[in-house]
Protein backbone atom coordinates (compact mmCIF):
# COMPACT_ATOMS: atom_id res chain seq x y z
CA UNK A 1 87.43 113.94 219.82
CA UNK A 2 85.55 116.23 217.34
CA UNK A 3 86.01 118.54 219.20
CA UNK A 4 89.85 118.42 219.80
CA UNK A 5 90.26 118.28 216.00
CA UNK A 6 87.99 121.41 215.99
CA UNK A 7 90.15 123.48 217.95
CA UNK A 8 93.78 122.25 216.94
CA UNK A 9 92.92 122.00 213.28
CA UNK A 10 93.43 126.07 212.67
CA UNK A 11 97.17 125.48 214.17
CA UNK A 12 98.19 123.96 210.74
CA UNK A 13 97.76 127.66 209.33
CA UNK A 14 99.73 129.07 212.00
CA UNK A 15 102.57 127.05 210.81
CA UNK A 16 102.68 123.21 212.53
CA UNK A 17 102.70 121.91 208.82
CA UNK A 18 101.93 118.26 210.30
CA UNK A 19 99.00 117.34 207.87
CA UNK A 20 101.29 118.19 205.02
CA UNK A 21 103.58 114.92 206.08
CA UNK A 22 101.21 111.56 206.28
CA UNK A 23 103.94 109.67 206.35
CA UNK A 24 106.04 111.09 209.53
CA UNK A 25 102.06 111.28 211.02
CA UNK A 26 102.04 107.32 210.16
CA UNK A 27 105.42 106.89 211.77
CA UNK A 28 105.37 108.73 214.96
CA UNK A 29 101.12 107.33 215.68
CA UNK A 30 100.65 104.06 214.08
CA UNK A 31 103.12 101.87 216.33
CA UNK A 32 102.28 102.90 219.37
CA UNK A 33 98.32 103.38 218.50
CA UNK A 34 99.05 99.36 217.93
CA UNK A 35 100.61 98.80 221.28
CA UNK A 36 97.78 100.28 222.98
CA UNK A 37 95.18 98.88 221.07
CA UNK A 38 96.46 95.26 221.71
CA UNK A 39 97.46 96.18 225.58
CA UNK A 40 93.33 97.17 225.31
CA UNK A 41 92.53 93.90 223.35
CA UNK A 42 94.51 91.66 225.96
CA UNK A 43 92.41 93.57 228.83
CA UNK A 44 89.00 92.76 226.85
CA UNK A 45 89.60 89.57 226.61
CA UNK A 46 90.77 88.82 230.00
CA UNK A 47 87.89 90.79 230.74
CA UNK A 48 89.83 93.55 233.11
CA UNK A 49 88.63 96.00 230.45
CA UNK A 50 85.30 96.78 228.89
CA UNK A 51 83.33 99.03 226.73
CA UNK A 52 79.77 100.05 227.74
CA UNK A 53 77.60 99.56 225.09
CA UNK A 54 75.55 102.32 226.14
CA UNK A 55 78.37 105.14 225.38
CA UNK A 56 79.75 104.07 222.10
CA UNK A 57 78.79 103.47 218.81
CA UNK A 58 78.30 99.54 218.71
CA UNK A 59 80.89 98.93 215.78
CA UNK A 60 84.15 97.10 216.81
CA UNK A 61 87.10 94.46 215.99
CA UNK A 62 88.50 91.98 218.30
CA UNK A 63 86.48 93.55 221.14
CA UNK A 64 88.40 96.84 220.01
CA UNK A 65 85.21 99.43 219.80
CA UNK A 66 85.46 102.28 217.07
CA UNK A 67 85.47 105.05 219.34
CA UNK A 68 88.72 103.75 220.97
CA UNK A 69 90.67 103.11 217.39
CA UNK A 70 89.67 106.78 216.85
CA UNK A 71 90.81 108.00 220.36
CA UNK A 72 94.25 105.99 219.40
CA UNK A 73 94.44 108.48 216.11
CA UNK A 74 93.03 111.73 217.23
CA UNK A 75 94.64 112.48 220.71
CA UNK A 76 98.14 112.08 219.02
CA UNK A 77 97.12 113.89 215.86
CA UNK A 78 95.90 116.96 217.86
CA UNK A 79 99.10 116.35 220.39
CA UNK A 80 101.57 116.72 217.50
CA UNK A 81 99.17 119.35 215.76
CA UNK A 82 100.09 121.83 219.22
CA UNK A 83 103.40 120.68 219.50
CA UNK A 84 104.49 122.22 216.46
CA UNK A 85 102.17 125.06 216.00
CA UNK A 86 104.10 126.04 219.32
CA UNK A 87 107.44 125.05 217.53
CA UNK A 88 106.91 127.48 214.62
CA UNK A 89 105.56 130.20 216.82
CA UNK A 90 108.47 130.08 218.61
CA UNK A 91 110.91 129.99 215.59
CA UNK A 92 109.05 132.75 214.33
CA UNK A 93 109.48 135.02 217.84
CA UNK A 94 113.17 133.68 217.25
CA UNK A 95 113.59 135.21 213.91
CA UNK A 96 111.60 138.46 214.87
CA UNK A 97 113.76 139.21 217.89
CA UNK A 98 116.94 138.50 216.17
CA UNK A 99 115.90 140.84 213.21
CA UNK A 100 115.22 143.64 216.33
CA UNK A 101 118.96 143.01 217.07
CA UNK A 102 120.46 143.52 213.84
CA UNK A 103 118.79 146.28 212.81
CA UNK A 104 119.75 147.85 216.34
């Protein structure tokens, strides 16, 4: 997950402007962070799903581990990061080929 945030972090300077909006972040994560994270709760306690000790970091809530809150936060965070770095690229080719045009 580091590692994600590593890599999609530099996008905010090439225009996705996500970071600059906690709220809309809030919005568009937070409710369905909570639907998974109960849907995962649910499995742990009817014991269909589990965590292995072994891989994780041994901190958790309601059977919930850390690492899987985090996962819940991240993943979107670095989905939405891409999504509109690509969405400002893209306006920006817009603008740039329309300029080409006028000027022509």
């Amino acid at each position: 997950m580091a590692g994600c945030l590593l890599v999609v972090l530099p996008l905010e300077c090439l225009g996705a402007r996500v970071l600059r909006e906690p709220g809309r972040i809030a919005a568009a994560v937070l409710p369905v962070a909570l639907i998974f994270l109960v849907w995962d709760a649910v499995a742990v306690w009817a014991e269909v799903w589990s965590f292995n000790p072994r891989y994780t970091l041994g901190v958790s809530l309601a059977g919930i581990v850390l690492e899987e809150f985090l996962f819940f936060l991240v993943v979107p965070l670095c989905a939405l990061l891409t999504y509109q770095s690509v969405e400002a690229l893209t306006r920006r080719g817009r603008r740039a080929r329309s300029d080409v045009e006028v000027h022509r």
